[in-house]
N, C-alpha and C. Protein backbone atom coordinates (compact mmCIF):
# COMPACT_ATOMS: atom_id res chain seq x y z
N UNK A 1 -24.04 10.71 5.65
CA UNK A 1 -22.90 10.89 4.73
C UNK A 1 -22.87 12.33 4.23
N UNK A 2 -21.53 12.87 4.14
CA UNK A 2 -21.11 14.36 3.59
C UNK A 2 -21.56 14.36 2.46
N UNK A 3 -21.93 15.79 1.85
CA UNK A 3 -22.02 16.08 0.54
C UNK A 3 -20.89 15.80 -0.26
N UNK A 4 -19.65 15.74 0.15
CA UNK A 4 -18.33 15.41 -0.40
C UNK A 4 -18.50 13.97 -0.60
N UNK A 5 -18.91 13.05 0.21
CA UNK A 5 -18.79 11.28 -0.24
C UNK A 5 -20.02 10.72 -0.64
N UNK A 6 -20.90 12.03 -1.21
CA UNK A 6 -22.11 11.87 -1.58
C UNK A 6 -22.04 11.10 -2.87
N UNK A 7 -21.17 10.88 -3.84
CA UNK A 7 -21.57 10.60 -5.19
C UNK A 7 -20.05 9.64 -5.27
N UNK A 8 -20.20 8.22 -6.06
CA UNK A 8 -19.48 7.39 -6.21
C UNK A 8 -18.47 7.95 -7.02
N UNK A 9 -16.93 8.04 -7.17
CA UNK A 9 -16.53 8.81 -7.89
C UNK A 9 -14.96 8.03 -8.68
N UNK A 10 -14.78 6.83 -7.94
CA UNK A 10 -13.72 6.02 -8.07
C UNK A 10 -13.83 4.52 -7.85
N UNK A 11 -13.35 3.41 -8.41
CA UNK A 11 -12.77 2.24 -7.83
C UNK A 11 -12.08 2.09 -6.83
N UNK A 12 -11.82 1.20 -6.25
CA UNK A 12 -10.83 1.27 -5.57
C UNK A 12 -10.56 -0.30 -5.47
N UNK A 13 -8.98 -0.67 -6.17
CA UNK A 13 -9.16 -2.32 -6.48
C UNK A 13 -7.82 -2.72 -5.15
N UNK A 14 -8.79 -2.93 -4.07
CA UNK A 14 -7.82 -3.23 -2.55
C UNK A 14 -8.49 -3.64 -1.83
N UNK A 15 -8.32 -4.06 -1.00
CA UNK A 15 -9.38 -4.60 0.19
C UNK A 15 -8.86 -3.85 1.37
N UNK A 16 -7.78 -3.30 1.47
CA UNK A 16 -6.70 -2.58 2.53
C UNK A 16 -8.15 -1.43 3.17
N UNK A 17 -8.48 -2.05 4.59
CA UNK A 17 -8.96 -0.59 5.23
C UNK A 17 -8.27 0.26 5.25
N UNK A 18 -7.38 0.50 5.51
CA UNK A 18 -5.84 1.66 5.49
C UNK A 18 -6.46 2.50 4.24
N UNK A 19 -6.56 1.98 3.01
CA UNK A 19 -6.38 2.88 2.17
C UNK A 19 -7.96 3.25 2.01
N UNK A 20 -8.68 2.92 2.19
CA UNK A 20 -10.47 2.80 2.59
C UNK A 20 -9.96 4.30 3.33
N UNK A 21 -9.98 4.41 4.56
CA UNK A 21 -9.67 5.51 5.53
C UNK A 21 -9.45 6.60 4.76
N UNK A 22 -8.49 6.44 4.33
CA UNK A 22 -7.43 7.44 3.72
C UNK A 22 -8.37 8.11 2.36
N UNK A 23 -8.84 7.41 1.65
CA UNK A 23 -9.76 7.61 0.74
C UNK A 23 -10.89 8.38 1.24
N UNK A 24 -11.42 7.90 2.37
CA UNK A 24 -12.29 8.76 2.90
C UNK A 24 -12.11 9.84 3.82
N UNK A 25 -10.73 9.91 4.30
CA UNK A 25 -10.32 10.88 4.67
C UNK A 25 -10.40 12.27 4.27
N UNK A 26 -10.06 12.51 2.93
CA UNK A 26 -9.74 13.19 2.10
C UNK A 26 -11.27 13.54 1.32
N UNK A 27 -12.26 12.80 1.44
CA UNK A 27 -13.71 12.88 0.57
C UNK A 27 -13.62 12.45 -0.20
N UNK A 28 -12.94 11.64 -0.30
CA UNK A 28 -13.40 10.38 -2.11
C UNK A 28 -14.62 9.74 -1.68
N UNK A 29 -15.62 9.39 -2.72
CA UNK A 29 -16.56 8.28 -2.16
C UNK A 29 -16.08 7.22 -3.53
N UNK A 30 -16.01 6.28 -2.92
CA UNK A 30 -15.24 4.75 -3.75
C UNK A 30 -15.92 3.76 -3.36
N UNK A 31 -15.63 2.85 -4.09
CA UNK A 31 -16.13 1.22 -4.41
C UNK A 31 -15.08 0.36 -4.46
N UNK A 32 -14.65 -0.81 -3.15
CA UNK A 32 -13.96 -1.45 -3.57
C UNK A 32 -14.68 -2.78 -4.57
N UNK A 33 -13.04 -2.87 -4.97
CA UNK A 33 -13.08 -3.93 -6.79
C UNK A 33 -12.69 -4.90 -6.12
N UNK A 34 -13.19 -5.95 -6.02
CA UNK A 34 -12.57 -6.72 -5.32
C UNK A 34 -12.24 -7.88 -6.38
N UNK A 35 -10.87 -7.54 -6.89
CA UNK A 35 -10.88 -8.52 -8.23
C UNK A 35 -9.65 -10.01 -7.90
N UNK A 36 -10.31 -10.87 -8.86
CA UNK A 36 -9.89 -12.45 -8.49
C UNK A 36 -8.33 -12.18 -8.42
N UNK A 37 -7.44 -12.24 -7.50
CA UNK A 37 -5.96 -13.02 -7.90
C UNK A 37 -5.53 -13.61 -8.79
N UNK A 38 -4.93 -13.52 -9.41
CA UNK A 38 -4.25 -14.42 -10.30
C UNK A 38 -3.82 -15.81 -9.85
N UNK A 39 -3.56 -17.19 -10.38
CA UNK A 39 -3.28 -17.98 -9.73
C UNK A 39 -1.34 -18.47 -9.34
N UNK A 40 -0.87 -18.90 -8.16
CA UNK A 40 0.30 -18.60 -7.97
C UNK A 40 0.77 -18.33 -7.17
N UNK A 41 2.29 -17.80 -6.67
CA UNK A 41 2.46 -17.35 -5.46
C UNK A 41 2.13 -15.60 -5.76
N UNK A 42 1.67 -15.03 -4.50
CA UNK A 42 0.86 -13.87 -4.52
C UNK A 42 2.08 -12.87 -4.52
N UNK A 43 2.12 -12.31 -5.89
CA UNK A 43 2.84 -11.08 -6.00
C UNK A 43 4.36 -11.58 -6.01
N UNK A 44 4.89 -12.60 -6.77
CA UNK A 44 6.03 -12.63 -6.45
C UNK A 44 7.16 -11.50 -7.44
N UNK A 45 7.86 -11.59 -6.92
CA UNK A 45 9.12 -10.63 -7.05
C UNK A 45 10.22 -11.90 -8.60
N UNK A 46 10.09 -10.89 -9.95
CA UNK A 46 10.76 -11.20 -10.96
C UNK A 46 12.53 -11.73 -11.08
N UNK A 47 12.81 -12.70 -11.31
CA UNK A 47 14.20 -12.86 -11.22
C UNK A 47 14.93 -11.37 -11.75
N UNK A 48 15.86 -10.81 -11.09
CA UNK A 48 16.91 -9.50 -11.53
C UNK A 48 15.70 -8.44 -12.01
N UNK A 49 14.80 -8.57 -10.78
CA UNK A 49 14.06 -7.29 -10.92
C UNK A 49 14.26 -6.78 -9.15
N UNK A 50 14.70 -4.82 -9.51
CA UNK A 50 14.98 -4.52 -8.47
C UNK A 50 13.50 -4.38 -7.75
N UNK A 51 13.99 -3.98 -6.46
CA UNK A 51 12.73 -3.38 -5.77
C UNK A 51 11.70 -2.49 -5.64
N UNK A 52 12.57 -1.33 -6.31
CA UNK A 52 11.81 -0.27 -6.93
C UNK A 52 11.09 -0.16 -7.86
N UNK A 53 11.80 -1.52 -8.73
CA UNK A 53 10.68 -2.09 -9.97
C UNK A 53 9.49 -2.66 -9.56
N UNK A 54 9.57 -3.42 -8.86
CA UNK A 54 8.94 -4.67 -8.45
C UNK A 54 7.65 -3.75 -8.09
N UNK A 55 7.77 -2.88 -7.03
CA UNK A 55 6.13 -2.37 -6.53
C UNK A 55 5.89 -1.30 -7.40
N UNK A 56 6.32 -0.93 -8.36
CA UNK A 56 5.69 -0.29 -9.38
C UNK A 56 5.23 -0.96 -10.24
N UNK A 57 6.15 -2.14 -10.59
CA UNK A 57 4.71 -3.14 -11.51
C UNK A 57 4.14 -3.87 -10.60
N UNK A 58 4.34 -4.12 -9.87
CA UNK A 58 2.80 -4.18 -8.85
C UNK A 58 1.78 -3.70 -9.03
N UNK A 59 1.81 -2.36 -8.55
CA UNK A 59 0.95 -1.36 -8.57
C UNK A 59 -0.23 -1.23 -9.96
N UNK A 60 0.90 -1.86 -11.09
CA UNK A 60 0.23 -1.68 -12.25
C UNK A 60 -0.37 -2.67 -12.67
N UNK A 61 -0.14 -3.72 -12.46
CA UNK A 61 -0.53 -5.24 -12.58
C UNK A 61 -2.03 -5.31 -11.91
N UNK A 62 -2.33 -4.29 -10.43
CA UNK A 62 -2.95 -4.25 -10.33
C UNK A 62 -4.08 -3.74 -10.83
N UNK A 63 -4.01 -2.47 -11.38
CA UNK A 63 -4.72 -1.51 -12.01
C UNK A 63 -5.00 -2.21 -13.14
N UNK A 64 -4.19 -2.70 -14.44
CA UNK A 64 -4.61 -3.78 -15.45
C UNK A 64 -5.89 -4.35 -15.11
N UNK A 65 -5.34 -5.37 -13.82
CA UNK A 65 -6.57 -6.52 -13.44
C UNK A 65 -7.35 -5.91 -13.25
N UNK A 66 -7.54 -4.95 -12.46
CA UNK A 66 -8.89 -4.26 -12.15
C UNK A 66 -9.59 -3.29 -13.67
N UNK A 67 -8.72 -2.97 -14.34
CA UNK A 67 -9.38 -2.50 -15.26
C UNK A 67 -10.34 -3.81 -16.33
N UNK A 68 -9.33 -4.94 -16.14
CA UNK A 68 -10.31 -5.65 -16.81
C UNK A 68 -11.29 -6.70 -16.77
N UNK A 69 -11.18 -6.41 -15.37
CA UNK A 69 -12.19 -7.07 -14.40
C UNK A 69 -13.70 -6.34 -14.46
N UNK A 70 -13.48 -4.57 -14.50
CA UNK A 70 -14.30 -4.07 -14.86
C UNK A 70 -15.07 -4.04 -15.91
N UNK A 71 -13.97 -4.23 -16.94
CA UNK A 71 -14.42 -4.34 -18.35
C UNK A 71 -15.78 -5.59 -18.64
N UNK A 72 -15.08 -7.15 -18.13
CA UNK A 72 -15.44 -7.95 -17.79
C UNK A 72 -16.92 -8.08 -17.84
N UNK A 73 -17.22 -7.52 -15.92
CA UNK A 73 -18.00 -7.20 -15.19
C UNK A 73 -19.01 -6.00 -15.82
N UNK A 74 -18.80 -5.78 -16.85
CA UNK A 74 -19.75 -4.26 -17.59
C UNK A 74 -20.16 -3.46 -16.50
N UNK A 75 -19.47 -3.11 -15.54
CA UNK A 75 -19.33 -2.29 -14.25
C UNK A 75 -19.40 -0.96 -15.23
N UNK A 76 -19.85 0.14 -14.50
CA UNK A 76 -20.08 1.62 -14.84
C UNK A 76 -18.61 2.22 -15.24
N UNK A 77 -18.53 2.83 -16.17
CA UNK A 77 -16.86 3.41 -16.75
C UNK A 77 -16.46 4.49 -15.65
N UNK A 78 -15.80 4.16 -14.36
CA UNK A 78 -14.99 5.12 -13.93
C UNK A 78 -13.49 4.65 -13.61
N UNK A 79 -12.79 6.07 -13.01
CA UNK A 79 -11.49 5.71 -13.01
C UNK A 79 -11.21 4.74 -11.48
N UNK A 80 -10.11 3.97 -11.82
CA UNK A 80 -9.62 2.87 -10.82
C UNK A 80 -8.57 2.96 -10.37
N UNK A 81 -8.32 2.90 -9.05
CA UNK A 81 -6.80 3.30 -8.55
C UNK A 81 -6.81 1.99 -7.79
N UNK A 82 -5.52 1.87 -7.88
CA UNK A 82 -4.37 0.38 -7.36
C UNK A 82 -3.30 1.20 -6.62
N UNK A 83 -3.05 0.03 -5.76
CA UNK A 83 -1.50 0.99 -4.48
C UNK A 83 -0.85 -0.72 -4.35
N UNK A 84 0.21 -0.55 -4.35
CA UNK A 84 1.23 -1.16 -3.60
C UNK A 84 2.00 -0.86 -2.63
N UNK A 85 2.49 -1.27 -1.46
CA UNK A 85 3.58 -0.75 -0.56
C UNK A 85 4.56 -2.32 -0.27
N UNK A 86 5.76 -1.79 -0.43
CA UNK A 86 6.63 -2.37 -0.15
C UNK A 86 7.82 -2.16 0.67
N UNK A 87 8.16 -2.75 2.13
CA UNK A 87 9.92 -2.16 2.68
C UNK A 87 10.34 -3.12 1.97
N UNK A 88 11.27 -2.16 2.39
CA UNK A 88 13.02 -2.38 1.52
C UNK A 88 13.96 -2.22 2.73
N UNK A 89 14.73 -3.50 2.83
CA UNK A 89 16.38 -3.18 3.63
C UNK A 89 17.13 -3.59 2.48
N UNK A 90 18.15 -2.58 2.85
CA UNK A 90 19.28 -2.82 2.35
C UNK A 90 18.81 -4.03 0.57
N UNK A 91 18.27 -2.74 -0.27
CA UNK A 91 17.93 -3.83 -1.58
C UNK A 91 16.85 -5.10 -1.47
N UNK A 92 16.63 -5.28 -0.39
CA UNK A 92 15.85 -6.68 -0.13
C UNK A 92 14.52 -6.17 0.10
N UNK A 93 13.32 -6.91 -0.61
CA UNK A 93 11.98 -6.72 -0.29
C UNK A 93 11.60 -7.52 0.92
N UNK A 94 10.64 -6.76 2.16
CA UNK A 94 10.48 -7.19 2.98
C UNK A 94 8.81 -7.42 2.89
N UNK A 95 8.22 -8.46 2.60
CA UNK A 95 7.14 -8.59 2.48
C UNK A 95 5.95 -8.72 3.47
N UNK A 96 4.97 -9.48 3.16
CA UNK A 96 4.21 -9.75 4.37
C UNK A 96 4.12 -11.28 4.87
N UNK A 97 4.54 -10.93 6.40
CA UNK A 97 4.86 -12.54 6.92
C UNK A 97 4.44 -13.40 6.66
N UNK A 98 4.70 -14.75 6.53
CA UNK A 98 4.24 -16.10 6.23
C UNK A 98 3.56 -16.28 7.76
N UNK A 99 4.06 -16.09 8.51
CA UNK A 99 3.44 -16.88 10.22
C UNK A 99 4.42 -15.95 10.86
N UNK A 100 4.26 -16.38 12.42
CA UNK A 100 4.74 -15.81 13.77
C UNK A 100 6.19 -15.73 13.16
N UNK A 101 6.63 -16.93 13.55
CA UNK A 101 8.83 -16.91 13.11
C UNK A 101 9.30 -15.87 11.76
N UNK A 102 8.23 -16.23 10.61
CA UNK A 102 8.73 -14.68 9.37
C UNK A 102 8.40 -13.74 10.21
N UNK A 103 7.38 -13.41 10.88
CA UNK A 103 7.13 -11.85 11.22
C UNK A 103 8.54 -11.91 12.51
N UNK A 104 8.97 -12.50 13.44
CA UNK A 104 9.68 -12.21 14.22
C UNK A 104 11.17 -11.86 13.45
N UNK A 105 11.17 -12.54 12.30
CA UNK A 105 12.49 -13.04 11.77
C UNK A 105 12.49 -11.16 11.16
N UNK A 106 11.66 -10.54 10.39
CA UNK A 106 11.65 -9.50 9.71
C UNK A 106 11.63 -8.35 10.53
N UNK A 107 10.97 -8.16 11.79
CA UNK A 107 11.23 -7.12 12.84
C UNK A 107 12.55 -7.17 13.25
N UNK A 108 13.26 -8.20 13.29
CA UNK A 108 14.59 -8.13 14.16
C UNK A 108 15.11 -7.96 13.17
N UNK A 109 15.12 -7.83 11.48
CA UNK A 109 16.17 -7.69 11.02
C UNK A 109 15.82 -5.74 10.64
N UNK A 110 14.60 -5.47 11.00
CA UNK A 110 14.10 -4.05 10.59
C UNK A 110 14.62 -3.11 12.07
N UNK A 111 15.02 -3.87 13.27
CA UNK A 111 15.26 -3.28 14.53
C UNK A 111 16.44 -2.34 14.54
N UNK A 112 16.49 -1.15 14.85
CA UNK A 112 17.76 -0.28 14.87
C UNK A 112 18.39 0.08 13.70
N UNK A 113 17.58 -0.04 12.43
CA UNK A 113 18.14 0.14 11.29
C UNK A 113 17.16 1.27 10.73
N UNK A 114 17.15 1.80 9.47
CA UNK A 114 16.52 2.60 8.48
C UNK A 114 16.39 1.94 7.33
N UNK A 115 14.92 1.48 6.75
CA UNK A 115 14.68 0.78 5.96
C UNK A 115 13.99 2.31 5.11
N UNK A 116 13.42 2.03 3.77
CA UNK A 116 12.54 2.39 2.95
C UNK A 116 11.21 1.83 2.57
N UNK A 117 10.36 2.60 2.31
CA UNK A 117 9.17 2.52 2.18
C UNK A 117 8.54 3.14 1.09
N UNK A 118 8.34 1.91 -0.25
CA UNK A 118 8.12 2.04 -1.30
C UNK A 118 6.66 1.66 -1.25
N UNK A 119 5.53 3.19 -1.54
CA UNK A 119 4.45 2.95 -1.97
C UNK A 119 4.00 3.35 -3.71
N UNK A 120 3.87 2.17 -4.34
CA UNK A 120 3.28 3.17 -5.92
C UNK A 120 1.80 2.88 -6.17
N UNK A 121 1.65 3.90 -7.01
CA UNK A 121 0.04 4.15 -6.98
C UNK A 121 -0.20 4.03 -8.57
N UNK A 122 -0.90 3.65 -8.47
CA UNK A 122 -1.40 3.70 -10.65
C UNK A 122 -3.07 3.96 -10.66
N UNK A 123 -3.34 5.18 -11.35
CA UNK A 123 -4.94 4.86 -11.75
C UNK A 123 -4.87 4.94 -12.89
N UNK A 124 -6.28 3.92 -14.00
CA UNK A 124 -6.59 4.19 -14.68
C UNK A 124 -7.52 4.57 -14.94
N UNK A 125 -7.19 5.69 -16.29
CA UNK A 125 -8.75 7.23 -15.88
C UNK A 125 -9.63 6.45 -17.16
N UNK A 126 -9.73 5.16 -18.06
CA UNK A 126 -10.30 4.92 -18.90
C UNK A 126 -9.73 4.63 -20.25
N UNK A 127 -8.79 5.83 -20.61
CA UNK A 127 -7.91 6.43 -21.46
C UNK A 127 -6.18 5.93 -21.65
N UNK A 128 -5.75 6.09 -20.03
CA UNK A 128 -4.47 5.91 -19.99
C UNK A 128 -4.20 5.55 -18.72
N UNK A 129 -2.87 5.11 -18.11
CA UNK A 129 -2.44 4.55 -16.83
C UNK A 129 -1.65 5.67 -16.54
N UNK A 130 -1.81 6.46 -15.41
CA UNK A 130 -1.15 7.44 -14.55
C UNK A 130 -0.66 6.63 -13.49
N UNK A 131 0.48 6.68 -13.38
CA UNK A 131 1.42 6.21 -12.01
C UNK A 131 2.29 7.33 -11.38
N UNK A 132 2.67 7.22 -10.14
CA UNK A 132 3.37 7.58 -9.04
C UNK A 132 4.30 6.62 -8.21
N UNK A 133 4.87 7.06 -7.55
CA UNK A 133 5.54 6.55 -6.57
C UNK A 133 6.02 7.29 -5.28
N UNK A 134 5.77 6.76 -4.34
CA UNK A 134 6.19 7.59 -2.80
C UNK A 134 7.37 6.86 -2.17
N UNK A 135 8.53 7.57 -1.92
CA UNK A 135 9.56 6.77 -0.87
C UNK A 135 9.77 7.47 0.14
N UNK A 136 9.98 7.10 1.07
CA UNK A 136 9.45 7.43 2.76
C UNK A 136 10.92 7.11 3.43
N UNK A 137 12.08 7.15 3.81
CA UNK A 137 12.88 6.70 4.95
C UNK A 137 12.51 6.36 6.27
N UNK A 138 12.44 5.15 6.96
CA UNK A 138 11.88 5.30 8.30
C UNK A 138 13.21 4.44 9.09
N UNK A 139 12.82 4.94 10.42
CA UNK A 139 14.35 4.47 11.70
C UNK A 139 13.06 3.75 12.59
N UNK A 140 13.69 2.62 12.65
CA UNK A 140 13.14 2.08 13.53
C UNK A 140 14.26 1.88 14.70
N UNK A 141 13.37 1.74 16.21
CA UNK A 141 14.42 2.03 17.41
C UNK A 141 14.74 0.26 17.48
N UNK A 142 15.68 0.30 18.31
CA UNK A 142 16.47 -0.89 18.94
C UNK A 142 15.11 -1.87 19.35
N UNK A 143 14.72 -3.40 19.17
CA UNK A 143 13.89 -3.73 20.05
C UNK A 143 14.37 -4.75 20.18
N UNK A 144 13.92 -4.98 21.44
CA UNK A 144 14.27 -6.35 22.20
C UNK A 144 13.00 -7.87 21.97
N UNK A 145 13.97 -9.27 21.74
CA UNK A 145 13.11 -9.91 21.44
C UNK A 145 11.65 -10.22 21.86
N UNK A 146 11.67 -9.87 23.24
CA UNK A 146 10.64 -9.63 24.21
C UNK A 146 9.25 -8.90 23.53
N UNK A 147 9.59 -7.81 23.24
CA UNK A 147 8.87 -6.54 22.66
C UNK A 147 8.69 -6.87 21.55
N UNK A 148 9.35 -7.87 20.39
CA UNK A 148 9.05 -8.00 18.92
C UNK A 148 7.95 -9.36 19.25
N UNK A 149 8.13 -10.34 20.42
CA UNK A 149 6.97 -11.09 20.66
C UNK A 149 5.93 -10.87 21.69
N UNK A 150 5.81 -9.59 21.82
CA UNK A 150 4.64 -9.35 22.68
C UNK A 150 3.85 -8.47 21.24
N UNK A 151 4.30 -7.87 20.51
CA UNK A 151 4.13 -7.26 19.38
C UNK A 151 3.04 -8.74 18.20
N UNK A 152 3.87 -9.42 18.02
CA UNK A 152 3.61 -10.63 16.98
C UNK A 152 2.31 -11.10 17.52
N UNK A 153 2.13 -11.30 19.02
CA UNK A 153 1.09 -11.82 19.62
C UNK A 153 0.13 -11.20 19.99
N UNK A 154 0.25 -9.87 19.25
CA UNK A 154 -0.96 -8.96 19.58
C UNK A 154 -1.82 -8.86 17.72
N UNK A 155 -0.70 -9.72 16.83
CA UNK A 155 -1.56 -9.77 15.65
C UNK A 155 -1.18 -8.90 14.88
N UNK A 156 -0.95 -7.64 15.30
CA UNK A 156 -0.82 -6.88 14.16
C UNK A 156 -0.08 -6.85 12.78
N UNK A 157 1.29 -7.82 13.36
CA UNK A 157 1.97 -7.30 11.82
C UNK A 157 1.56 -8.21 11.22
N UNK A 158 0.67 -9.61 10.79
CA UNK A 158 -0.29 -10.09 9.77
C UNK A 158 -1.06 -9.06 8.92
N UNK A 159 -0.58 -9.49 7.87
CA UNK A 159 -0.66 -9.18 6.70
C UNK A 159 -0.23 -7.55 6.34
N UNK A 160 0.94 -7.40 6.67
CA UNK A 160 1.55 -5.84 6.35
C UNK A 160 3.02 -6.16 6.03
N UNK A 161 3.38 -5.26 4.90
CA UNK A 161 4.70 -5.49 4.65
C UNK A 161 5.33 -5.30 5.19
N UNK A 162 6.56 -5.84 5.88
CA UNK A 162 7.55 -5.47 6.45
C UNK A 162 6.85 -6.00 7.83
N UNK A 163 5.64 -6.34 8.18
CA UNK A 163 5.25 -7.10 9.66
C UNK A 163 5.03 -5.99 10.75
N UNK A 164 4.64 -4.57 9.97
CA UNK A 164 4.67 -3.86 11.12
C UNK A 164 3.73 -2.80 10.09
N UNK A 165 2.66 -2.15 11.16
CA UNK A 165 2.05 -1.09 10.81
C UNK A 165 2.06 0.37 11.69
N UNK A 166 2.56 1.27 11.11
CA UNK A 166 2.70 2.70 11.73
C UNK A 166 1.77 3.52 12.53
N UNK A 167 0.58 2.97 12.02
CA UNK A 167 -0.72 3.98 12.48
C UNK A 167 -0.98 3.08 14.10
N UNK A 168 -0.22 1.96 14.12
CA UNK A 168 -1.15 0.92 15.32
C UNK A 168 0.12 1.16 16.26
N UNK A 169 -0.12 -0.15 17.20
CA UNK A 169 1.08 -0.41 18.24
C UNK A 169 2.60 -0.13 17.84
N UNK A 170 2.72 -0.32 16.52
CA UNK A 170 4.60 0.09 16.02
C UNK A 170 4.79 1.38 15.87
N UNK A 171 3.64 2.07 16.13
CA UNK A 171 3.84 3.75 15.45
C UNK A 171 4.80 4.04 17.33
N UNK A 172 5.20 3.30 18.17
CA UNK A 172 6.04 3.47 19.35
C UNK A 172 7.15 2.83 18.80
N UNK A 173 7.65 2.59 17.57
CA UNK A 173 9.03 1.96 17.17
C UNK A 173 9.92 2.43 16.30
N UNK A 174 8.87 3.70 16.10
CA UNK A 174 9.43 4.41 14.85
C UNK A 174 9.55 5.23 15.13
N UNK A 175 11.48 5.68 15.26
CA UNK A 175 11.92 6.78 15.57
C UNK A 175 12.29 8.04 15.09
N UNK A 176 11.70 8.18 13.57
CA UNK A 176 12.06 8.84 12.43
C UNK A 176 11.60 8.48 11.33
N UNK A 177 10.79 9.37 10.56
CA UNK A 177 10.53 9.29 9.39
C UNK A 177 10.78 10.77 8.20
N UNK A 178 11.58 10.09 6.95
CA UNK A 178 11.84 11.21 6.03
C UNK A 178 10.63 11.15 4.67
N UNK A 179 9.55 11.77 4.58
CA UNK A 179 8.57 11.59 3.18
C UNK A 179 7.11 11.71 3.89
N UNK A 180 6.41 10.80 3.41
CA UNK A 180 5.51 10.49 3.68
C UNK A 180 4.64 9.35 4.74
N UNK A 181 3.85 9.97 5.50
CA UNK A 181 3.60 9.40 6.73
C UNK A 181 2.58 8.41 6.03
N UNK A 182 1.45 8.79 5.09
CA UNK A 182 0.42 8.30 4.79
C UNK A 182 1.19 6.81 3.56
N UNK A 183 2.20 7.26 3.43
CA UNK A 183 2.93 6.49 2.22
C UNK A 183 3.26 5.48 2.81
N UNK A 184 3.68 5.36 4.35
CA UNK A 184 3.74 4.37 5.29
C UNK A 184 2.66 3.86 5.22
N UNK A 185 1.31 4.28 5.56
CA UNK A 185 0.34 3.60 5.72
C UNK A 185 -0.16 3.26 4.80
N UNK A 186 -0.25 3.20 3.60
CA UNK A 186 -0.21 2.63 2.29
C UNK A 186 -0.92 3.38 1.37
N UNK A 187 -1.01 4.40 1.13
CA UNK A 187 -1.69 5.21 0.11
C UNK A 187 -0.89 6.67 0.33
N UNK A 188 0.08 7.27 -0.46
CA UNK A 188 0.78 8.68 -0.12
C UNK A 188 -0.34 9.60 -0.62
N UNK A 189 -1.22 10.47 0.19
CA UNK A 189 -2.07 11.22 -0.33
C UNK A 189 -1.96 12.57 -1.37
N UNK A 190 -0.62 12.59 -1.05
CA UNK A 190 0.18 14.10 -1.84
C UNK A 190 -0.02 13.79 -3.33
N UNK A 191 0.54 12.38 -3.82
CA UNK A 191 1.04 11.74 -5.03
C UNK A 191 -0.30 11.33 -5.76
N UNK A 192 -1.39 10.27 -4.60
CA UNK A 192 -2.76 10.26 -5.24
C UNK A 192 -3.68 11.58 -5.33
N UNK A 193 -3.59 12.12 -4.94
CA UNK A 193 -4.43 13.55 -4.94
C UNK A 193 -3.80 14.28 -6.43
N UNK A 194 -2.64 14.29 -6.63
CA UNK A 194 -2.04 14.75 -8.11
C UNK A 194 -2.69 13.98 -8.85
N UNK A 195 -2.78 12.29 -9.28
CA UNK A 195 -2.92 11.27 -9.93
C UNK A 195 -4.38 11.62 -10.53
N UNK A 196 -5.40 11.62 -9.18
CA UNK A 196 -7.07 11.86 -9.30
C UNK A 196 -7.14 13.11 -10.07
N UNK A 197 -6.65 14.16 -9.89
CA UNK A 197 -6.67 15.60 -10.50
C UNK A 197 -6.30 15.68 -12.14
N UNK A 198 -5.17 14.69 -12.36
CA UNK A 198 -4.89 14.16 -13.53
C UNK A 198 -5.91 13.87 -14.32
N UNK A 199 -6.47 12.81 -13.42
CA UNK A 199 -7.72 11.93 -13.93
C UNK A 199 -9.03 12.48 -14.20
N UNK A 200 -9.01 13.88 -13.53
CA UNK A 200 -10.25 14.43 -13.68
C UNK A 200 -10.99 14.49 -12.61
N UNK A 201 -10.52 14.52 -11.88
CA UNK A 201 -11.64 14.09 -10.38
C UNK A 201 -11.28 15.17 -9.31
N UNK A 202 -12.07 15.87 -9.09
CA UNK A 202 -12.14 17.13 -7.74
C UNK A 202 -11.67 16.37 -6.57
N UNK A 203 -10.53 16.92 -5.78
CA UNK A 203 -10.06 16.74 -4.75
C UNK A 203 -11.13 17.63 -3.98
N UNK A 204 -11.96 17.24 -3.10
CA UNK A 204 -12.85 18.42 -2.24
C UNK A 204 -11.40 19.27 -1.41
């Protein structure tokens, strides 16, 4: 291990390898929080709450739990970062599939169109809740049903919003992107790297 991921320096309340990577990409050394769910349907979306709302209190809902999970847990006082990512068509949250038919049903409606890609980030440094938000434009090309079930049956879009992940086999479906690449993959590093700096924490 680097002198950079030498010393524990963050939470991290996700289980997402994606954002694991990305974290270590950059030289964070972190600890995931792996804190209980709430009981319910997971993350649902508020009556006449928009979308843009929705994964920003996400994001924060998370950071809460994890802050007081820590608390809880008399875990060591450092700061904790939470991410959400959410697509968006046309106003509508596109979540993560129920089974094969949601994930087929959500690629064909994401096919040949330009959706958004809402990632928000919240840490808390101890003190206070710092949030962000990343929005990303992405074009996805024309696909044929063929290709959205040779896709489904290779697994990947389980458990990713919108049923598709950028860095894997779909990063051949995406014909355009406006923002952030990493914001796709669920952590915008531009926005958390401000957030941590906020917080007190050396970006190496």
């Amino acid at each position: 291990m680097t002198d950079t991921v030498s010393a524990l320096r963050l939470y991290l309340a996700s289980a997402s390898p994606r954002r694991r990577e990305l974290l270590t990409q950059i030289g964070l050394a972190h600890e995931v929080l792996l804190v209980p769910a709430p009981p319910g349907e997971d993350e649902p979306q508020h009556p006449g709450e928009s979308a843009a709302d929705y994964v920003q209190r996400t994001a924060r809902d998370k950071a809460l739990r994890g802050r007081d999970w820590m608390q809880d847990q008399n875990l060591p006082r450092l700061p904790l970062l939470a991410a959400d990512t959410t697509v968006i068509l046309s106003g509508e949250v596109l979540g993560k599939p129920a089974d094969r038919d949601d994930a087929m049903r959500i690629l064909r409606a994401l096919s040949g169109s330009t959706h958004q890609v809402h990632t928000a980030v919240a840490v808390w440094t101890g003190e206070q809740l710092l949030e962000a938000v990343s929005i990303t434009e992405v074009r996805m090309r024309e696909l044929t049903d063929e290709e959205i079930g040779r896709y489904c049956d290779s697994g990947e879009p389980f458990g990713k919003a919108g049923a598709y992940g950028i860095q894997g086999l779909a990063g051949t479906f995406i014909s355009h992107i406006a923002g952030s690449y990493t914001g796709v993959m669920g952590l915008p590093l531009f926005e958390t790297a401000n957030l941590l700096r906020a917080a007190g924490i050396q970006i190496p």
